[in-house]
N, C-alpha and C. Protein backbone atom coordinates (compact mmCIF):
# COMPACT_ATOMS: atom_id res chain seq x y z
N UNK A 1 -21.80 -33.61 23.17
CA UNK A 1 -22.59 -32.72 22.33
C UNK A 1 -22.12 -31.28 22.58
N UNK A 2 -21.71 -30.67 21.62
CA UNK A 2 -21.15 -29.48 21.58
C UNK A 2 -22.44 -27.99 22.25
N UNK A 3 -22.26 -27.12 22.37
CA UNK A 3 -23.17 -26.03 22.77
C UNK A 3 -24.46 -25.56 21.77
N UNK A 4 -23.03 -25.82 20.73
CA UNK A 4 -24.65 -25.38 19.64
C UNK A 4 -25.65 -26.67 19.07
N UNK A 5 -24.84 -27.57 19.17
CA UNK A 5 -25.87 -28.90 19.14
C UNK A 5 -27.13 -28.75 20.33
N UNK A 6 -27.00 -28.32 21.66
CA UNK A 6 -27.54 -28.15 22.58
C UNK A 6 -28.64 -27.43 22.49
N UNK A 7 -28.03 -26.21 21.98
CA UNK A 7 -28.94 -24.93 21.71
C UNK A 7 -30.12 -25.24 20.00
N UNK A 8 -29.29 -26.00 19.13
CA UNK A 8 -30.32 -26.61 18.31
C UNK A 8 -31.60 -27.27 18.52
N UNK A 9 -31.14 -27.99 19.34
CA UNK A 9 -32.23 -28.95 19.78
C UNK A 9 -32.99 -28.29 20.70
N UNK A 10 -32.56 -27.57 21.73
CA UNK A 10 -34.03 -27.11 22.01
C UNK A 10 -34.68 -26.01 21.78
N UNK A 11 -33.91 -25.63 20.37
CA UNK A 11 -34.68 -24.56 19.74
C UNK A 11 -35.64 -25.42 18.90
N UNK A 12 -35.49 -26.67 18.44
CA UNK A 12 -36.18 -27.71 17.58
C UNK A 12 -37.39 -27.77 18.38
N UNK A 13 -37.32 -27.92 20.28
CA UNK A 13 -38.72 -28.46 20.69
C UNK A 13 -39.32 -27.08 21.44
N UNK A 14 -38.79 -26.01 20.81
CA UNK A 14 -40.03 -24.81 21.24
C UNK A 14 -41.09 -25.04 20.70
N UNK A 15 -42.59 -24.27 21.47
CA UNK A 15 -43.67 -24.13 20.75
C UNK A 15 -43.45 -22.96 19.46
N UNK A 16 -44.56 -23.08 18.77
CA UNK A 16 -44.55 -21.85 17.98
C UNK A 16 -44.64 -21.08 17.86
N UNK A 17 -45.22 -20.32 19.52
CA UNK A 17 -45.13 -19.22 20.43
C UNK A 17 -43.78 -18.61 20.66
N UNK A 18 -43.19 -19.77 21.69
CA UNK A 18 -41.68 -19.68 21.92
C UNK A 18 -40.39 -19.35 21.13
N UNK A 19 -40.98 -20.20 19.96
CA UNK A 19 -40.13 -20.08 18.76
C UNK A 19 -40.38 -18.61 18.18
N UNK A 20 -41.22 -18.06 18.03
CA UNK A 20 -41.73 -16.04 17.73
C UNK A 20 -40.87 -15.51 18.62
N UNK A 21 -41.19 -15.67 19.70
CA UNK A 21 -40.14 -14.94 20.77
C UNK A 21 -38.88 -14.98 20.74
N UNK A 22 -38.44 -16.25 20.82
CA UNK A 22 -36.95 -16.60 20.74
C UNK A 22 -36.48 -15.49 19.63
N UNK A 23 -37.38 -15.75 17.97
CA UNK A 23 -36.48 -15.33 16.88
C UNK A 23 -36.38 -13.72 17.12
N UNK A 24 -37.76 -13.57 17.48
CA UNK A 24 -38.02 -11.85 17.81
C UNK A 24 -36.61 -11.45 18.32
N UNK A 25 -36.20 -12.46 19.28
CA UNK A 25 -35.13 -11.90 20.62
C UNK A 25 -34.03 -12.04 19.73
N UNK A 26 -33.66 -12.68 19.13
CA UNK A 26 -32.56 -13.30 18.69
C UNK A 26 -32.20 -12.34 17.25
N UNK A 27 -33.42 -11.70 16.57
CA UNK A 27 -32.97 -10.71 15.22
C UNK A 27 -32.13 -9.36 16.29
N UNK A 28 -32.97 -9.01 17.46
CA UNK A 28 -32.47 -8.12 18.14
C UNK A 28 -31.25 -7.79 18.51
N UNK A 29 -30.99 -9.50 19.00
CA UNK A 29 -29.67 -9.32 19.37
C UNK A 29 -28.27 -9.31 18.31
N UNK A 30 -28.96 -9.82 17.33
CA UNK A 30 -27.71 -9.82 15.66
C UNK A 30 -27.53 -8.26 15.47
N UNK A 31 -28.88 -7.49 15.20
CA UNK A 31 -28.35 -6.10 15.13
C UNK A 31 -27.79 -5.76 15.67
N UNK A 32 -27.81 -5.52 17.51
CA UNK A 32 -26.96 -5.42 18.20
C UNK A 32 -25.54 -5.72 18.01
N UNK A 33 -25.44 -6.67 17.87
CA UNK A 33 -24.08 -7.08 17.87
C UNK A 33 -23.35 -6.86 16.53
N UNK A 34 -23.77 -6.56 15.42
CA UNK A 34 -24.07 -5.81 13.98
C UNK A 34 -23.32 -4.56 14.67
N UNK A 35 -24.09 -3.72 15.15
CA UNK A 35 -24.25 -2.23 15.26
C UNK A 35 -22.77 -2.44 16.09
N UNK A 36 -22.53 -3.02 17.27
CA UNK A 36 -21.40 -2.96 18.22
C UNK A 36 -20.19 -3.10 17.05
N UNK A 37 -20.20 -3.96 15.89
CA UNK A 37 -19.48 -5.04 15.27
C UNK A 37 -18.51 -3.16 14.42
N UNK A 38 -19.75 -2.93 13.86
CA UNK A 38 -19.40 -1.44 13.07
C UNK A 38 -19.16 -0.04 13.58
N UNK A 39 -19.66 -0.32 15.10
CA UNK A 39 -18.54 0.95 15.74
C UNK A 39 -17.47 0.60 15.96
N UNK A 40 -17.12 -0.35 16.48
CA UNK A 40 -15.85 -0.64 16.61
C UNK A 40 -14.78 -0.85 15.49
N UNK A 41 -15.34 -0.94 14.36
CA UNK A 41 -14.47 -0.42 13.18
C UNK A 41 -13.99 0.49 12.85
N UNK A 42 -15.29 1.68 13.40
CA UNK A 42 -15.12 3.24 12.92
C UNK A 42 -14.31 3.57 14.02
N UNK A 43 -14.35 3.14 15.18
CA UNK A 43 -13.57 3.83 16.48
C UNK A 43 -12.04 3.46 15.35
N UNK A 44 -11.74 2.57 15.25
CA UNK A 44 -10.67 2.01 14.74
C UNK A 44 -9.81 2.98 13.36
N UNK A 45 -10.77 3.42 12.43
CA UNK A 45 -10.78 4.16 11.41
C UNK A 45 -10.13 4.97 12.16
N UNK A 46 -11.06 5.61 13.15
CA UNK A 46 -10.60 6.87 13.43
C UNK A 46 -8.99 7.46 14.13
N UNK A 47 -9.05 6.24 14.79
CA UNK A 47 -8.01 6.01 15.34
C UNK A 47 -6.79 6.02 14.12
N UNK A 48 -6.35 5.03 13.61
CA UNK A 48 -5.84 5.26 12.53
C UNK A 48 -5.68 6.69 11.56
N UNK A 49 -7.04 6.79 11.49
CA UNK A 49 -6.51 8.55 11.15
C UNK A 49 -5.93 9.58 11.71
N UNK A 50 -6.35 9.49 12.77
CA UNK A 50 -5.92 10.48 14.02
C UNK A 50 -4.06 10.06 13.99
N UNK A 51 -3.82 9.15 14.03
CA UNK A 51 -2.23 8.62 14.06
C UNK A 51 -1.41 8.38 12.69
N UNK A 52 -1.98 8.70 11.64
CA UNK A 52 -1.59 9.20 10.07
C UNK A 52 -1.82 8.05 9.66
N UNK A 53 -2.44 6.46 10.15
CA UNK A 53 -1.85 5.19 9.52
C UNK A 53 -3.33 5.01 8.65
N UNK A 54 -4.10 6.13 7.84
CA UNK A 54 -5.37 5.54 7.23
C UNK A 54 -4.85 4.91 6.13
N UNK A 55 -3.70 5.58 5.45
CA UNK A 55 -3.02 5.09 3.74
C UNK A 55 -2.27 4.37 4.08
N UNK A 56 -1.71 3.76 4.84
CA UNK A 56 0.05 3.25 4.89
C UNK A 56 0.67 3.09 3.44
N UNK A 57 1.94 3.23 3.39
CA UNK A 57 2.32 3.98 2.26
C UNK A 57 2.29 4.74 1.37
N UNK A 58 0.81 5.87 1.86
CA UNK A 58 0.49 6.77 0.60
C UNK A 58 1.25 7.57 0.55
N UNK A 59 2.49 7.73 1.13
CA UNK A 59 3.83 8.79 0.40
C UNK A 59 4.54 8.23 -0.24
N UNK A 60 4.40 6.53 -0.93
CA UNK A 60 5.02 6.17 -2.00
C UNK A 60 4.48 6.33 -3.20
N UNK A 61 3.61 6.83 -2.76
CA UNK A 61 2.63 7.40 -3.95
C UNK A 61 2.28 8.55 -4.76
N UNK A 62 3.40 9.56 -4.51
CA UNK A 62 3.83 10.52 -4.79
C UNK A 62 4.45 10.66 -5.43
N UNK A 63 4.70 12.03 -6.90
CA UNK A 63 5.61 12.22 -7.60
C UNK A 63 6.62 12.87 -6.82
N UNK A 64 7.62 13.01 -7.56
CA UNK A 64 8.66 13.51 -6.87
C UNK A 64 8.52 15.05 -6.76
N UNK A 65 7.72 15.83 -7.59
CA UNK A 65 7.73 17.32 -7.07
C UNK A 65 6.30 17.25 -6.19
N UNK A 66 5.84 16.95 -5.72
CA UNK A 66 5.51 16.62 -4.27
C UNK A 66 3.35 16.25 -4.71
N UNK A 67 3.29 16.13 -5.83
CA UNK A 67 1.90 16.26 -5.73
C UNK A 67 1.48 14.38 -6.47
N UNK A 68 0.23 14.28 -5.53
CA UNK A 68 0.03 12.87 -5.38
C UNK A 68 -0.86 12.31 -7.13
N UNK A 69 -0.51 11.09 -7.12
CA UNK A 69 -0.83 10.18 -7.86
C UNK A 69 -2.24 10.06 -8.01
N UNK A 70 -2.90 10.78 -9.18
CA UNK A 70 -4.50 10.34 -9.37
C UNK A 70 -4.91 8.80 -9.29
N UNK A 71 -3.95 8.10 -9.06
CA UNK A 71 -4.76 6.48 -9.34
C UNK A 71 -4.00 5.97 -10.41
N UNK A 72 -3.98 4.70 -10.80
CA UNK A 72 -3.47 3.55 -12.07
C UNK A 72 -4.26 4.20 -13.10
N UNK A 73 -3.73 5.14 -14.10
CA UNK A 73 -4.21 4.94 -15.22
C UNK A 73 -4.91 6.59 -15.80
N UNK A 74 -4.96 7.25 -14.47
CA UNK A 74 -5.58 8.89 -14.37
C UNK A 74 -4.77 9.67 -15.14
N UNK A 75 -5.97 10.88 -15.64
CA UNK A 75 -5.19 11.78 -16.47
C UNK A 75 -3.59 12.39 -16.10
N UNK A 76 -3.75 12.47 -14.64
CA UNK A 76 -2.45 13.12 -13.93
C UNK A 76 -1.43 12.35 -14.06
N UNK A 77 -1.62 10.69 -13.89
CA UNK A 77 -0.57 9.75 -13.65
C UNK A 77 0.43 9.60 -14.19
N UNK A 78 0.00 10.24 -16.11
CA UNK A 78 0.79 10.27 -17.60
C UNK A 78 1.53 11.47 -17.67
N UNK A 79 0.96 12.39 -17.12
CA UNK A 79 1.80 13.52 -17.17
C UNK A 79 2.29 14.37 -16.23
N UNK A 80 2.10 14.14 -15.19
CA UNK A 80 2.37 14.76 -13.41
C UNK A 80 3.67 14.35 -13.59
N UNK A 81 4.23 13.44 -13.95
CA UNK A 81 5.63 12.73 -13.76
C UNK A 81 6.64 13.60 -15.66
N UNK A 82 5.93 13.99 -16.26
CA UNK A 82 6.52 14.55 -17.21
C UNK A 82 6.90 13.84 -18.43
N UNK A 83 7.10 12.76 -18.07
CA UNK A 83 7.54 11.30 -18.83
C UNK A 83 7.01 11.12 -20.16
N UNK A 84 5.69 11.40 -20.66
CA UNK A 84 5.39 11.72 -22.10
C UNK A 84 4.47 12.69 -22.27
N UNK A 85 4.06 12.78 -23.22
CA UNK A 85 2.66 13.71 -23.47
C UNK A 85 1.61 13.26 -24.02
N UNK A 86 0.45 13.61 -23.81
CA UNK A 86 -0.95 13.20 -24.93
C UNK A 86 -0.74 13.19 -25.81
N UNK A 87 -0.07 13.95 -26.59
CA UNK A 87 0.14 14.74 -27.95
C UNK A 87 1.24 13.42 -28.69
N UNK A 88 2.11 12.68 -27.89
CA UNK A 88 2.83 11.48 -28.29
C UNK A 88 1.91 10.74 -29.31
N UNK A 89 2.65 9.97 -30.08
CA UNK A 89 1.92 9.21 -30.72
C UNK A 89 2.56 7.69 -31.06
């Protein structure tokens, strides 16, 4: 029988006392480990930023006279690069 089979079952024969407590204890500890789960992301973020790697490859993302790419499809994207005009038809 595996651990959590273990831990099933005698969460099955708590009272209904026990069983309040247990869950009480047990929402506590999910946040916890929640809250630990999402600093350690942001430590991570940060990290990454701090060492330039938040974009990886966002300098392929650049026109060639040096100013960046609004996104797939942005007003800048059509004409930052020179390539046509609005006025095209």
């Amino acid at each position: 029988m595996s651990k959590v089979e273990q831990i099933e079952q005698q969460v099955r024969a708590l009272s209904s006392g026990e069983l309040a407590s247990f869950r009480e204890w047990f929402l506590k500890f999910d946040w916890e480990a929640w809250d630990r789960e999402l600093a350690d992301e942001r430590i991570g973020i940060r990290e990454q930023r701090e060492q330039g790697l938040q974009r990886p490859g966002a300098a392929d993302h650049a026109f060639a006279d040096g100013t960046a790419a609004s996104g797939a499809g942005g007003a800048n994207a059509a004409t930052a690069s020179g390539s046509w005009s609005a006025d095209r038809r």
